[in-house]
N, C-alpha and C. Protein backbone atom coordinates (compact mmCIF):
# COMPACT_ATOMS: atom_id res chain seq x y z
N UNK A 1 0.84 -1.19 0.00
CA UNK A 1 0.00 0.00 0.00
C UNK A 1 0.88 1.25 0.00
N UNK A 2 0.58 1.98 -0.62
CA UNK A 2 1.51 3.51 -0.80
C UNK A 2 1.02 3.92 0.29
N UNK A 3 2.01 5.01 0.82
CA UNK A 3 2.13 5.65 1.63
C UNK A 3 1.85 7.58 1.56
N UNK A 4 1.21 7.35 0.20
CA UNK A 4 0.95 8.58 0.00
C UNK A 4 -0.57 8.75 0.06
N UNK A 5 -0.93 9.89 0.47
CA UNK A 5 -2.51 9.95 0.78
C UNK A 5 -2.87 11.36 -0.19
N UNK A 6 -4.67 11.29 -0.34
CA UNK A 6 -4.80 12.36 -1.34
C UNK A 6 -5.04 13.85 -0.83
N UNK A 7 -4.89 14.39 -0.83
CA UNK A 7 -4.73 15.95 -0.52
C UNK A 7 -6.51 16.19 -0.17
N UNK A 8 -6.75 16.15 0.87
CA UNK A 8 -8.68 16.73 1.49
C UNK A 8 -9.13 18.11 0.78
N UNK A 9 -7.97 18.76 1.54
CA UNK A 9 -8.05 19.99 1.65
C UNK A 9 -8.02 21.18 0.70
N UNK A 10 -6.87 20.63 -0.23
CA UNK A 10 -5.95 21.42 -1.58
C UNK A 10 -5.62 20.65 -2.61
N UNK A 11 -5.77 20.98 -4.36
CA UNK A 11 -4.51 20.53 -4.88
C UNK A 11 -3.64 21.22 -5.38
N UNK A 12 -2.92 20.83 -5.30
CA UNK A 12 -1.45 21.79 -5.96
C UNK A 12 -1.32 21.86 -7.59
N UNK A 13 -1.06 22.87 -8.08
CA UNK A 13 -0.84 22.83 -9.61
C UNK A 13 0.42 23.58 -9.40
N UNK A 14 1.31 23.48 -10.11
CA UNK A 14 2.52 23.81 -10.60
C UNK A 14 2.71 24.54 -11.17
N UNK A 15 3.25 25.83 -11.39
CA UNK A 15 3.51 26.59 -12.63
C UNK A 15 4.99 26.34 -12.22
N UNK A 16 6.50 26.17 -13.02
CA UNK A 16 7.31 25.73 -13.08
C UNK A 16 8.25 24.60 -12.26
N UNK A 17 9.13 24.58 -12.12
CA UNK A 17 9.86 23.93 -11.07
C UNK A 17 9.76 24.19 -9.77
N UNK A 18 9.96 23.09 -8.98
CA UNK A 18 10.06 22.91 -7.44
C UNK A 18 11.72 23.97 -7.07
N UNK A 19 12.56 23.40 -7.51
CA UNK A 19 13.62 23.84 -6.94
C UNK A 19 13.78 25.63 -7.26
N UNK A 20 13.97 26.85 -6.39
CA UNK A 20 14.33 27.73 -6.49
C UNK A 20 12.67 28.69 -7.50
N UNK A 21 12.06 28.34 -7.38
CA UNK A 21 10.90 28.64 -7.66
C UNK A 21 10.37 29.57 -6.95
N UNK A 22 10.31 30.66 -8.02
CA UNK A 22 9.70 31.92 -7.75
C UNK A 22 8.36 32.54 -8.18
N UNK A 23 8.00 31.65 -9.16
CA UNK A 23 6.37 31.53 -9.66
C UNK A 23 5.58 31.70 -8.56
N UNK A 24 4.17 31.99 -8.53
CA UNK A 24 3.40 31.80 -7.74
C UNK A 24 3.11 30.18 -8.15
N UNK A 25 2.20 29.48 -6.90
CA UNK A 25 1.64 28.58 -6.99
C UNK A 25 0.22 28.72 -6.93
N UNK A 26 -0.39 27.81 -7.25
CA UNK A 26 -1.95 28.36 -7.70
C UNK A 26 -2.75 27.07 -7.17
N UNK A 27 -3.36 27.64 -5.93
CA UNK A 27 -3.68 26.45 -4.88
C UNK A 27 -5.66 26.26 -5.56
N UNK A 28 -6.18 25.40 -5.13
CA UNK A 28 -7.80 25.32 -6.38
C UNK A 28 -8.06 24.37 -4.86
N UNK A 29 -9.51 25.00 -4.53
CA UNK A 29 -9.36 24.70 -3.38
C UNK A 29 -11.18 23.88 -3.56
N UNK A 30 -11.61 22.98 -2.40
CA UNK A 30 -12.66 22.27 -3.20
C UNK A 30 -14.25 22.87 -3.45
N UNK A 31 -14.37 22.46 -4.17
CA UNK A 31 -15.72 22.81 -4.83
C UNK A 31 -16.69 23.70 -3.38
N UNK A 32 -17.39 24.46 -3.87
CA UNK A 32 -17.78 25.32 -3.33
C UNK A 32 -17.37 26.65 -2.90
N UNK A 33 -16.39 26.63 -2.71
CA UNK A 33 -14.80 27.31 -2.03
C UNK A 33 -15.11 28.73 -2.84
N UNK A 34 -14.08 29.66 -2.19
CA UNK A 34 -13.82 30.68 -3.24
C UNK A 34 -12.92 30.24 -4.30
N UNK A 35 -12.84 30.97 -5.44
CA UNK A 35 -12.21 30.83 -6.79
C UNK A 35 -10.53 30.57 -6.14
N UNK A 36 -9.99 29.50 -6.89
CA UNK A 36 -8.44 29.28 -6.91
C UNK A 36 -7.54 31.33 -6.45
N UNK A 37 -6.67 30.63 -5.75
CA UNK A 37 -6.49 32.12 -5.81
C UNK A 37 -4.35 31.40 -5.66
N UNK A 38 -3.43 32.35 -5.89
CA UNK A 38 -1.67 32.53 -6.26
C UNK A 38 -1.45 32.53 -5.02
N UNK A 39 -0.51 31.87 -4.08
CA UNK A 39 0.41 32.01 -2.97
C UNK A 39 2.23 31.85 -3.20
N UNK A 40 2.78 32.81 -3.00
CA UNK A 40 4.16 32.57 -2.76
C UNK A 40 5.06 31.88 -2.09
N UNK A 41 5.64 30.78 -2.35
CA UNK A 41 6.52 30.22 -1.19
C UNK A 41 7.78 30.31 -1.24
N UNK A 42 8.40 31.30 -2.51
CA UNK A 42 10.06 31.62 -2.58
C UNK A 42 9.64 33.06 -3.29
N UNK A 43 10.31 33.72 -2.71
CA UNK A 43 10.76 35.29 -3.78
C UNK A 43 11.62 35.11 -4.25
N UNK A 44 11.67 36.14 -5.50
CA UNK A 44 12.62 36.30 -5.93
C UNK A 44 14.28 36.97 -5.19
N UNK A 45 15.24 36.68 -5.44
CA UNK A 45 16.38 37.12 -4.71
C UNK A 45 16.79 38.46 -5.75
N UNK A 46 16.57 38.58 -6.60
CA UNK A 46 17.09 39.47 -7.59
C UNK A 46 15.49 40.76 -7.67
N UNK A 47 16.47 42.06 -7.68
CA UNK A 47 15.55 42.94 -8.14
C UNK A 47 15.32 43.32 -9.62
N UNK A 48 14.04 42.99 -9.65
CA UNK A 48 13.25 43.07 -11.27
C UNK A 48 13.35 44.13 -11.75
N UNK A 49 14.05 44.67 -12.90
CA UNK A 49 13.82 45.98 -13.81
C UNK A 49 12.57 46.53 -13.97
N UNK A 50 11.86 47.28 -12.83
CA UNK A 50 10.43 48.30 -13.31
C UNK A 50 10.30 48.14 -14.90
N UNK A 51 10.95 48.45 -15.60
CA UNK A 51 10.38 48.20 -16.88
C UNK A 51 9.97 46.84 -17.37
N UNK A 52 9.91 46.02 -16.75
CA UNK A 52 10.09 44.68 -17.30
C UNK A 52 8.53 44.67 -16.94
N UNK A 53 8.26 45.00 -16.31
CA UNK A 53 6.58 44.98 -15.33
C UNK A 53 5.68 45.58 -16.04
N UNK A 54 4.56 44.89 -15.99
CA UNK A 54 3.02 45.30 -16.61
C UNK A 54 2.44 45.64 -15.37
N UNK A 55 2.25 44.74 -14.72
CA UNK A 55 1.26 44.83 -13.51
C UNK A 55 1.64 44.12 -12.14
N UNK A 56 1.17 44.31 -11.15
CA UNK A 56 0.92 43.26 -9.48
C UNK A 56 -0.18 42.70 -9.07
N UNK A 57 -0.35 41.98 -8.25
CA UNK A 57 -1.08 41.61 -7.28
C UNK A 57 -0.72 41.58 -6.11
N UNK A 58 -1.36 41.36 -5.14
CA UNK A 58 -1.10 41.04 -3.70
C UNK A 58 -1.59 39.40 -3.51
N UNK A 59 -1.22 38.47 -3.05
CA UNK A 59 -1.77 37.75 -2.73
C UNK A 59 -2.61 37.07 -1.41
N UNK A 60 -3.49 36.72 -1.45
CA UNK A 60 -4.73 36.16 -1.05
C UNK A 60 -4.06 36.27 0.52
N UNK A 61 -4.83 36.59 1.74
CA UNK A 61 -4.72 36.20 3.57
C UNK A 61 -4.69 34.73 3.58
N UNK A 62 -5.17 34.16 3.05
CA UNK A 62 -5.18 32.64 3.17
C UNK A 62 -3.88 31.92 2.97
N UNK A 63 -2.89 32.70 2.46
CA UNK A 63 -1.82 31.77 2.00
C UNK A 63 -0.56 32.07 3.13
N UNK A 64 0.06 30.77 3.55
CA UNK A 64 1.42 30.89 4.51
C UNK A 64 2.06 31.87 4.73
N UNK A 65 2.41 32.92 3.59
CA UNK A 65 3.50 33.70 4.32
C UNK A 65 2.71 34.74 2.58
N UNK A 66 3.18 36.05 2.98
CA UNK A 66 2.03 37.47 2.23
C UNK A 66 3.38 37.01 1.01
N UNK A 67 3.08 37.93 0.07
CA UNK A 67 3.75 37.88 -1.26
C UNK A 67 3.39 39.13 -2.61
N UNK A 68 3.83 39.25 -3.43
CA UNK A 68 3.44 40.38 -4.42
C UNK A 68 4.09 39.55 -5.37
N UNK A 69 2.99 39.35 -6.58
CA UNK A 69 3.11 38.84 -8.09
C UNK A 69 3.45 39.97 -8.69
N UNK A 70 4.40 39.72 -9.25
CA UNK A 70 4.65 41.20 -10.39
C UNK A 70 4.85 40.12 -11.79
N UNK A 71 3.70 40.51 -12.71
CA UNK A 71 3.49 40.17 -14.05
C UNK A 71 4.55 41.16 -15.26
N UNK A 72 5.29 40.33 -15.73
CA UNK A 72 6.35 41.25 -16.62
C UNK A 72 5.33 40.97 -17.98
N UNK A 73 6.12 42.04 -18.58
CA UNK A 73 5.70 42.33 -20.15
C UNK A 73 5.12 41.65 -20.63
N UNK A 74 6.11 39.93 -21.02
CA UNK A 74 6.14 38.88 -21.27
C UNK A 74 5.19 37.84 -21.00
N UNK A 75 4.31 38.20 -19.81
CA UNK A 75 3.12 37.37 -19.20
C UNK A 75 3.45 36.77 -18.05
N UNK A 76 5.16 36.70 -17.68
CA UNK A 76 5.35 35.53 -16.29
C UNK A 76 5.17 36.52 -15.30
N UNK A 77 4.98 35.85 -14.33
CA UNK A 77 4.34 36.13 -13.03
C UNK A 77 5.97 36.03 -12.00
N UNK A 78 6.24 36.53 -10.94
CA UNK A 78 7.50 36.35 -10.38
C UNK A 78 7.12 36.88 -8.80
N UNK A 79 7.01 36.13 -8.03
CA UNK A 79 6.85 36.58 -6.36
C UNK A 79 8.06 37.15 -6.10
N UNK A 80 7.38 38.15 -5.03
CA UNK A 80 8.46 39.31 -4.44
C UNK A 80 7.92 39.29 -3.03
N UNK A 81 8.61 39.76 -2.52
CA UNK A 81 8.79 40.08 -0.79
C UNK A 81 8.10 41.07 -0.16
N UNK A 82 6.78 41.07 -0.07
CA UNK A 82 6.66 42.68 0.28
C UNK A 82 7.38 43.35 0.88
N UNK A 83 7.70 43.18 2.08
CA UNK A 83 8.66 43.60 3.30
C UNK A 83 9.96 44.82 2.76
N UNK A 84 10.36 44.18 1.37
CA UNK A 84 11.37 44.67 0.60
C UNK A 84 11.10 45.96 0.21
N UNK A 85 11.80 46.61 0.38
CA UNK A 85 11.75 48.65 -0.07
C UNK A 85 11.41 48.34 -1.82
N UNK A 86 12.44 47.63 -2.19
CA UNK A 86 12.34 48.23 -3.62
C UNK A 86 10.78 47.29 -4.00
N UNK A 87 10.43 46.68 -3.31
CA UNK A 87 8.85 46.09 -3.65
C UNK A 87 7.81 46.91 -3.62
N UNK A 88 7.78 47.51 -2.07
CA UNK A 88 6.86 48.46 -1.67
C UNK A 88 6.68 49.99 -2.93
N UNK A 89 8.07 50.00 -3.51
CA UNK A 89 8.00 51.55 -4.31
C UNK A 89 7.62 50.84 -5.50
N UNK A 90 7.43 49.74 -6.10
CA UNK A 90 7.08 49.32 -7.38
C UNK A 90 5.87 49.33 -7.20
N UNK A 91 5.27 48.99 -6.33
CA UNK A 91 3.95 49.19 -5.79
C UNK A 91 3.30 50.36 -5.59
N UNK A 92 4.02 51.32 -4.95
CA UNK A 92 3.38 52.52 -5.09
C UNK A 92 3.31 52.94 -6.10
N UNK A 93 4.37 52.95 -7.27
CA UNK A 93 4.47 53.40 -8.27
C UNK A 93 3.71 52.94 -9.18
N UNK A 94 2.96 51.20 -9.42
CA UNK A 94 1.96 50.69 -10.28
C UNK A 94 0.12 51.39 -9.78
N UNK A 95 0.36 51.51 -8.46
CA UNK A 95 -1.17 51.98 -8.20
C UNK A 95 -1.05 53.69 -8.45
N UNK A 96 -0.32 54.54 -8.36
CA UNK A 96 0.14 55.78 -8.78
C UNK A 96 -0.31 56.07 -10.31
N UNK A 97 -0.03 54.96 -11.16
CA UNK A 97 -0.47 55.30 -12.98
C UNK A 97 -1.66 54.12 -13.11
């Protein structure tokens, strides 16, 4: 018998790799629920070129530890730190225009 059991609660979908993964993850939670919503579990270590950026989010109270999606040009999505200065001013600066 495996020793693996099925998830009650959550399932996990993946948007890239496990290791060093800075994607959001995109938790789909069960039927009835509110709509799937992005949680962060690695930021990025590197600061993102403002220009590279379309847009943010904040992500959801529900998720382990707070986070900011910043969507580049390109369409990828990349978690950031709120806590971080240069996060907070990309932020001011996307709700500002």
């Amino acid at each position: 018998m495996s020793s693996l059991r099925p998830l009650n609660s959550a399932l996990l979908f993946l948007q890239g790799s496990f290791a060093g993964c800075t994607q959001p993850i995109l938790l789909s939670l069960p039927v009835g629920s509110d709509p799937p919503t992005s949680c962060c579990f690695t930021y990025t270590a590197k600061k993102i070129p403002r220009n590279y950026i379309a847009d943010f989010y904040e992500t959801n109270s529900r998720c382990s530890q707070p986070g900011v999606v910043f969507t580049t040009k390109k369409g990828r999505e990349i978690c950031a730190n709120p806590a971080e200065k240069w996060v907070q001013e990309y932020m001011d600066h996307f709700e500002l225009n």
